[in-house]
Protein backbone atom coordinates (compact mmCIF):
# COMPACT_ATOMS: atom_id res chain seq x y z
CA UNK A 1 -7.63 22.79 47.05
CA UNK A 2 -6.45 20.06 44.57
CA UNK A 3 -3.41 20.92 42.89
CA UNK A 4 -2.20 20.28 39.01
CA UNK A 5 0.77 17.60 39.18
CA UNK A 6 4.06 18.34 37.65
CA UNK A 7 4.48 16.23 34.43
CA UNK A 8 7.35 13.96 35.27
CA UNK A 9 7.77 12.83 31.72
CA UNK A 10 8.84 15.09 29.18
CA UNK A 11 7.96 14.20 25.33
CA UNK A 12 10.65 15.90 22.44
CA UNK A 13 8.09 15.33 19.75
CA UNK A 14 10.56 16.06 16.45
CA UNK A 15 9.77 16.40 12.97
CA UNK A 16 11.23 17.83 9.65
CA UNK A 17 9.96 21.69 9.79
CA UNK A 18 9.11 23.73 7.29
CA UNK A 19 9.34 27.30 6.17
CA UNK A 20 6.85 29.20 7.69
CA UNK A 21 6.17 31.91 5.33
CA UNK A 22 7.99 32.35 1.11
CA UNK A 23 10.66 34.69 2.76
CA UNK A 24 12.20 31.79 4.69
CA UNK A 25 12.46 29.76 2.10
CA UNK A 26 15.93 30.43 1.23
CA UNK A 27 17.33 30.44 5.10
CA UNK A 28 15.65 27.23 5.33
CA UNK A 29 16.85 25.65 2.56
CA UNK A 30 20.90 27.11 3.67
CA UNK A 31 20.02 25.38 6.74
CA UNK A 32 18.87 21.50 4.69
CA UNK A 33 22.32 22.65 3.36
CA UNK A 34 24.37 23.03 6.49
CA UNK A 35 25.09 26.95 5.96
CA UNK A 36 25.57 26.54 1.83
CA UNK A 37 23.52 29.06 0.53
CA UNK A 38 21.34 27.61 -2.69
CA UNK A 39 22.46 28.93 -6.30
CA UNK A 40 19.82 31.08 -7.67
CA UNK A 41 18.73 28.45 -9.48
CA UNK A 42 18.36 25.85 -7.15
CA UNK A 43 16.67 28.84 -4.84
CA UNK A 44 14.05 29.82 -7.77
CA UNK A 45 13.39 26.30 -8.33
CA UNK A 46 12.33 25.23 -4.68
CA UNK A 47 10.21 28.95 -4.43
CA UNK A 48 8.24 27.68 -8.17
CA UNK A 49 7.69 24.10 -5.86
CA UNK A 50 6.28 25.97 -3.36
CA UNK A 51 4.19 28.19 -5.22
CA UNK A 52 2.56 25.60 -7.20
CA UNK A 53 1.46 24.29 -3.71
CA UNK A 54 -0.34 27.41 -3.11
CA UNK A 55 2.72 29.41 -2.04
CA UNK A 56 3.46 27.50 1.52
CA UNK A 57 3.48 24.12 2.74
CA UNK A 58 0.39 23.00 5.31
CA UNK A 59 3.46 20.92 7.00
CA UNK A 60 3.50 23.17 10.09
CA UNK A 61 -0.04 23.41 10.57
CA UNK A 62 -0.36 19.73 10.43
CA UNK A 63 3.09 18.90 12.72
CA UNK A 64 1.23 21.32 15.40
CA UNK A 65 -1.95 19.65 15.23
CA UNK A 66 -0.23 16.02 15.49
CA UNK A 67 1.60 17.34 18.88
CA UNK A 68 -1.45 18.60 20.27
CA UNK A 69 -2.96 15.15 19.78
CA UNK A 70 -0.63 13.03 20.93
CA UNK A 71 -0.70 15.39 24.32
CA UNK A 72 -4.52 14.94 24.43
CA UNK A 73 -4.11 11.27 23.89
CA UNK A 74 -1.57 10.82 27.04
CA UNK A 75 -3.49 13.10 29.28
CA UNK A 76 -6.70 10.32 28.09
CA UNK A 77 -4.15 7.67 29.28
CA UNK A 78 -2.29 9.20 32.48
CA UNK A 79 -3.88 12.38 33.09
CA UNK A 80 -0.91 14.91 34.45
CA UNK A 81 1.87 12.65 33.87
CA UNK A 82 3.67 14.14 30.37
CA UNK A 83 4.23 17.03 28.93
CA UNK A 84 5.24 17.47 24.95
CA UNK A 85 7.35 19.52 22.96
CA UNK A 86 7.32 19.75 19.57
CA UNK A 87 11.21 20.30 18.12
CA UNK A 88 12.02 20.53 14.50
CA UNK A 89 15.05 19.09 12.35
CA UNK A 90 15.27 22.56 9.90
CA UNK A 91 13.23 24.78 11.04
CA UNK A 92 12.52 26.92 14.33
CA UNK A 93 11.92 25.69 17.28
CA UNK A 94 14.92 23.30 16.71
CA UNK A 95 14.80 20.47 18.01
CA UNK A 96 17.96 21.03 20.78
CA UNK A 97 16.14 24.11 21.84
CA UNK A 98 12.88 22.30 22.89
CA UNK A 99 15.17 19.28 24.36
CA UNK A 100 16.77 21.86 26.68
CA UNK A 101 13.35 24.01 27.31
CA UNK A 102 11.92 20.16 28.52
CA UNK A 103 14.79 19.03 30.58
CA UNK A 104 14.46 22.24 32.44
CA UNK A 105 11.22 21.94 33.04
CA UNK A 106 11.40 20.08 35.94
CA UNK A 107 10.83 16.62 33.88
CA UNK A 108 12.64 13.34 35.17
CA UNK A 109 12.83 11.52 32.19
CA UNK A 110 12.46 12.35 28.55
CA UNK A 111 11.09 9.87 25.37
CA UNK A 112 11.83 10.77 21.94
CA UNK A 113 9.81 10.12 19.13
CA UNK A 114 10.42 11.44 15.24
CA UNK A 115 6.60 12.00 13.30
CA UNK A 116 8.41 9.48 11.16
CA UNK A 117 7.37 5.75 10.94
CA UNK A 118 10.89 4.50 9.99
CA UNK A 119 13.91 4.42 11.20
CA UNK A 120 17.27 5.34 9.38
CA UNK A 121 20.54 6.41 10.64
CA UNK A 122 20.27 9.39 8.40
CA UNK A 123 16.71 10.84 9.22
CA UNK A 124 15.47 9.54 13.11
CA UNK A 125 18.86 8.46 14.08
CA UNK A 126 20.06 11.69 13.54
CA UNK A 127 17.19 13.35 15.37
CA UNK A 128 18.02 11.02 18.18
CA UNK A 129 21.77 11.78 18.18
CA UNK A 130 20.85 16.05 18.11
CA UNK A 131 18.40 15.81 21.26
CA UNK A 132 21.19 13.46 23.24
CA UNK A 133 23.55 16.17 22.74
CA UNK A 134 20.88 18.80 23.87
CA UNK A 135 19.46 17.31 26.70
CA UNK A 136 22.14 17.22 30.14
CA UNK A 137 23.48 14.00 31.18
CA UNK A 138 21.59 13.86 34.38
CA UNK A 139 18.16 13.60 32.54
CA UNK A 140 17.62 10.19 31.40
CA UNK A 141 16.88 10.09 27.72
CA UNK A 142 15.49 7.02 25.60
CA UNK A 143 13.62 7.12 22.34
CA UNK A 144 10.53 5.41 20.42
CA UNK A 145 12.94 4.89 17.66
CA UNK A 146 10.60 3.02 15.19
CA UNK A 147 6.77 2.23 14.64
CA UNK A 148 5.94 1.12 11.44
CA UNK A 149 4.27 -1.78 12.51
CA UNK A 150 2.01 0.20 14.92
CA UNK A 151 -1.67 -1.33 14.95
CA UNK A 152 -2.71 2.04 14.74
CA UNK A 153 -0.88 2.90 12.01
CA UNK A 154 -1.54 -0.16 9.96
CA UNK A 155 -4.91 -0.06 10.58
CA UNK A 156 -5.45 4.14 9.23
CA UNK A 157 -2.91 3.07 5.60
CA UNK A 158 -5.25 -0.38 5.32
CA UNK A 159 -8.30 1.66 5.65
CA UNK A 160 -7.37 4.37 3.26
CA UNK A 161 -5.83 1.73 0.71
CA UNK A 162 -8.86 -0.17 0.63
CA UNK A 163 -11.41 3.04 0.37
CA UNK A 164 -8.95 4.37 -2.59
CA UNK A 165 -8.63 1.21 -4.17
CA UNK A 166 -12.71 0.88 -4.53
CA UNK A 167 -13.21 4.89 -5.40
CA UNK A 168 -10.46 4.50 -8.11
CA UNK A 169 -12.03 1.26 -9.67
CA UNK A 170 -15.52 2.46 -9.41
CA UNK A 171 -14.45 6.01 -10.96
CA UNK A 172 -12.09 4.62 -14.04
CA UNK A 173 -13.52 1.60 -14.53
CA UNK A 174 -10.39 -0.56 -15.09
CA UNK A 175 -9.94 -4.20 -13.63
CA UNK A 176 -8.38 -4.43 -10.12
CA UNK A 177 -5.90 -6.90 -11.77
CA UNK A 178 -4.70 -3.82 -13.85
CA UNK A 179 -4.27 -1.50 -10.94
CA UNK A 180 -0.76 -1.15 -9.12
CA UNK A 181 -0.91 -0.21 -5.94
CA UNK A 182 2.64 1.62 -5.15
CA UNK A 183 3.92 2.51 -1.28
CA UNK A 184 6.18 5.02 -1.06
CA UNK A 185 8.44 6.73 0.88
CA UNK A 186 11.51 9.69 0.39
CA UNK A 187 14.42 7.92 -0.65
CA UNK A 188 17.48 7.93 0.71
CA UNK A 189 21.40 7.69 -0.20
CA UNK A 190 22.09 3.80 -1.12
CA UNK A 191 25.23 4.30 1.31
CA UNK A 192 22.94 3.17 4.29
CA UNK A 193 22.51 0.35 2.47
CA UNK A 194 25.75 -1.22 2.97
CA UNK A 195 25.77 -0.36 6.56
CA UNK A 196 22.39 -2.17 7.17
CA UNK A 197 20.00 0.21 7.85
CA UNK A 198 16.94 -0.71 8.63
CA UNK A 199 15.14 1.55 6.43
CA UNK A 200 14.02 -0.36 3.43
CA UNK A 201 13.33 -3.38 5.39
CA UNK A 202 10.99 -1.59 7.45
CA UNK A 203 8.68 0.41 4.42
CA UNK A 204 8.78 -3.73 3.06
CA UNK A 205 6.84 -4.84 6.16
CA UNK A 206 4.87 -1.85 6.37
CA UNK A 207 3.54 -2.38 2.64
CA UNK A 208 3.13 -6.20 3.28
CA UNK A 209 1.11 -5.50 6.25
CA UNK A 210 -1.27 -3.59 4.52
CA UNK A 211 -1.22 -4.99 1.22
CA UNK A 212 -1.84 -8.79 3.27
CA UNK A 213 -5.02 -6.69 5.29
CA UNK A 214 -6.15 -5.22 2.39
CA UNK A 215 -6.05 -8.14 0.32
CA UNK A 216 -4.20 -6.63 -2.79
CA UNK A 217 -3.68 -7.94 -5.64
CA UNK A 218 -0.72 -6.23 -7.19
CA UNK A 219 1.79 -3.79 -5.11
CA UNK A 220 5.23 -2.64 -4.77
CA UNK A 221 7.38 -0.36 -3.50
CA UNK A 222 8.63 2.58 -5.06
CA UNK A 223 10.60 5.76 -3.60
CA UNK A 224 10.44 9.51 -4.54
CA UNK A 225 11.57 12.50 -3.94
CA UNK A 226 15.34 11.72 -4.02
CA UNK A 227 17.78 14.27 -3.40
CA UNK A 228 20.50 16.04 -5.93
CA UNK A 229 23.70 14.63 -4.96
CA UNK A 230 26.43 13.10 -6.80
CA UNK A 231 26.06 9.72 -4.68
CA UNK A 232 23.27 7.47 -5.89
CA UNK A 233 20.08 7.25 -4.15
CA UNK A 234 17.44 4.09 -3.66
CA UNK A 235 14.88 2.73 -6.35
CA UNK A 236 13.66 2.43 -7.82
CA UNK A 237 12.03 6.03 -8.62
CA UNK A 238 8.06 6.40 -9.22
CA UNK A 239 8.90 8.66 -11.68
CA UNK A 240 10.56 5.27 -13.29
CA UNK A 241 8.18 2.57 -12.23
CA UNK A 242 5.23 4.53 -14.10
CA UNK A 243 6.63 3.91 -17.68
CA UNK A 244 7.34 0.11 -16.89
CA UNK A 245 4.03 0.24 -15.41
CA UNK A 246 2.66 0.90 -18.52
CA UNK A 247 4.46 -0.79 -20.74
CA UNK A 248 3.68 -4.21 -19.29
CA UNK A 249 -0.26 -3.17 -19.57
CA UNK A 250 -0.95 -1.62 -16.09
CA UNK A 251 -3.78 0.92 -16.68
CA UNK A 252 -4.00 2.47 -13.00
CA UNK A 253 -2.06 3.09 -10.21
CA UNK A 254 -2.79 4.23 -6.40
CA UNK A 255 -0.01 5.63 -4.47
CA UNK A 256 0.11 4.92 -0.86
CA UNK A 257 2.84 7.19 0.74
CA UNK A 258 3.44 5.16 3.48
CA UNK A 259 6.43 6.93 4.61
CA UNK A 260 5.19 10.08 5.56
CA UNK A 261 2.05 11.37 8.13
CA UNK A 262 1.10 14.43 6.74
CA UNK A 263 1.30 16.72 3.49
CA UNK A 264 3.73 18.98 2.74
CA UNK A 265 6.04 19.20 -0.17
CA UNK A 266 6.74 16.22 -0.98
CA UNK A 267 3.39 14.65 -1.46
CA UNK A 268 1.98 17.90 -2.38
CA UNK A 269 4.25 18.68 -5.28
CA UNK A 270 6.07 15.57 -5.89
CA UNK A 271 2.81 13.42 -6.15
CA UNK A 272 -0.34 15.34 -6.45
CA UNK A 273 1.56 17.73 -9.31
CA UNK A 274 5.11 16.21 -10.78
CA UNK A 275 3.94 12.26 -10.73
CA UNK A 276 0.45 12.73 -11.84
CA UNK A 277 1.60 14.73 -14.61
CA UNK A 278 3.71 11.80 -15.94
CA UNK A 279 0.42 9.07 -15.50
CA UNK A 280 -1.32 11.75 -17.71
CA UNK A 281 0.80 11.82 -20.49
CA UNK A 282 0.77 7.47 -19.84
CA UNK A 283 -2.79 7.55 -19.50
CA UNK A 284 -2.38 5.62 -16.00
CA UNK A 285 -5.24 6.48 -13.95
CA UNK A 286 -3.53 8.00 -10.63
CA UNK A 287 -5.12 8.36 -6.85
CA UNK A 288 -3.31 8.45 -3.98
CA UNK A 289 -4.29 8.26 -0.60
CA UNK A 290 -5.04 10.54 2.36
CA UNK A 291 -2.40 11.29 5.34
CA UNK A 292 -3.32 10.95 8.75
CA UNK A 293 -2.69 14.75 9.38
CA UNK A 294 -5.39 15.03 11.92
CA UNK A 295 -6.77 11.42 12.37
CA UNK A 296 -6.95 10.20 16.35
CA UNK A 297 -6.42 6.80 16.36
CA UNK A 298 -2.78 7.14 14.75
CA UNK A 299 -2.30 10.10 17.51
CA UNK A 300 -3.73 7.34 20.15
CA UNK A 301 -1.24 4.70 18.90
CA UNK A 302 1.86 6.86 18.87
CA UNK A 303 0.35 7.51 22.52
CA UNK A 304 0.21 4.08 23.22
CA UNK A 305 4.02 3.68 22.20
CA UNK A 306 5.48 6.15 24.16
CA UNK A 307 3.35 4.31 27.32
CA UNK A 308 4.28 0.97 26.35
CA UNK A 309 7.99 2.90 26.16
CA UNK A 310 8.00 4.22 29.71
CA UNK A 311 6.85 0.66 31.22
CA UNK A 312 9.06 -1.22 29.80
CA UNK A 313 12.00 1.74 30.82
CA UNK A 314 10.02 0.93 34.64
CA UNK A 315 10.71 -2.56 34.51
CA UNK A 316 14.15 -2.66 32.97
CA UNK A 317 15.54 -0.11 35.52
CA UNK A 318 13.13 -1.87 38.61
């Protein structure tokens, strides 16, 4: 009788979370606030956001389907040899639950890896620092910490850039040299800045990778979906490129939101409702392209990674 064999690498598979239904929106957003409840207004605001999406965000749905493919893809490449959990930063199962659940489940090792394609301190390093904490000392833990340059990954943005890019032309019949093409991603405090972060270094060589395979004429980076805090955040804004966009005789724009690998909020709302609204009233023809919420190849890259990861753990520790 052949037997399964126990997975000896565990995977703590984080991401962001999401409420799961419109009555946890306001625990979940007194947990984004470390135990502050919301005013009322703050509250009513993010329920409208959330509402105009259709009343919940597909974010879990999508996170879920993203684990399940990144297991499938390592069982294609080592058939038995990891297992996967998926932990979440605000929302249930928390991240230090699922690093716990995984180190006790017999694993020898565990890999980390944010659904994230760039690294901060604030966002993946502090997803990093929560598991460590989690997971006891005697279980080795290391983490993918960064994969913006993935082939995969490059490859899917390139691909929907350049099928956009045509669509868009073809359907408002404006000149490619007036179109913008704009990569985003969710800004963050300018404080990192001064401490070197990576972040905005790495959503630069994402863009230029694409932009250089796609062969674009005219892009640049723009970030969204800053938070409301008294410290300034990075720009510039989308919602202040557009005008200057305009004014200078731009006449479309196609947004690829390069920093995130699925919709939720963020793109839903933020893009597809608050930004297009504003190229409206510009008359800026506005597309934006598709996530890779369910696509394989990114799910066989991150795969890839996380293999690439373990062998090079094998050979620094042989």
């Amino acid at each position: 009788m052949s037997t399964v064999p126990q997975p000896s690498i565990g995977v703590l598979v984080m991401a962001y979370g999401t409420p799961a239904s419109p009555e946890q929106i306001e625990r979940y957003y007194t947990h984004i606030r470390h135990g502050r409840k919301p005013t009322p207004e703050l509250l009513a605001e993010l329920q409208g956001r959330y509402q105009a999406i259709g009343g919940i965000s597909p974010l879990m749905h999508h996170t879920h389907t993203q684990v399940r493919g990144i297991q499938a893809a390592l069982d294609t490449l080592a058939p038995g040899r990891y297992r996967t959990s998926l932990g979440m930063k605000h929302a249930a199962p928390f991240l230090e639950e699922s690093a716990l659940a995984l180190a006790q489940s017999g694993v020898k090792q565990i890999i980390g890896l944010v659904l994230a394609p760039h690294y901060s301190s604030m966002s993946v390093g502090e997803y990093m620092q929560r598991a460590r904490t989690a997971i006891p000392a005697e279980i080795p833990f290391t983490a993918v910490e960064s994969w913006h340059r993935a082939p995969g990954y490059l490859e899917y943005l390139t691909e929907q850039v350049k099928q956009a890019k045509e669509h868009q032309l073809r359907e408002s019949g404006i000149a490619e040299e007036r179109l913008e093409v704009l990569f985003t991603a969710h800004s963050l405090p300018m404080r990192i800045l001064a401490q070197g972060d990576p972040y905005p270094t790495q959503l630069q060589e994402t863009a230029q990778a694409v932009a250089t395979a796609a062969q674009l004429q005219h892009w640049s980076i723009a970030w969204q979906s800053a938070g409301r805090t008294a410290d300034p955040w990075i720009g510039p804004s989308i919602l202040d490129v557009l005008p200057e966009l305009a004014a200078q005789g731009v006449q479309g724009v196609l947004v690829c939101p390069a920093g995130f690998v699925s919709d939720h909020l963020e793109v839903l709302y933020d893009l597809d409702i608050e930004t297009i609204q504003l190229a409206q009233s510009l008359q800026l023809a506005f597309a934006r392209t598709a996530l890779p919420n369910n696509d394989a190849r990114v799910f066989a890259t991150l795969a890839d990674l996380i293999q690439d990861h373990v062998a090079a753990q094998d050979m620094a520790h042989a």
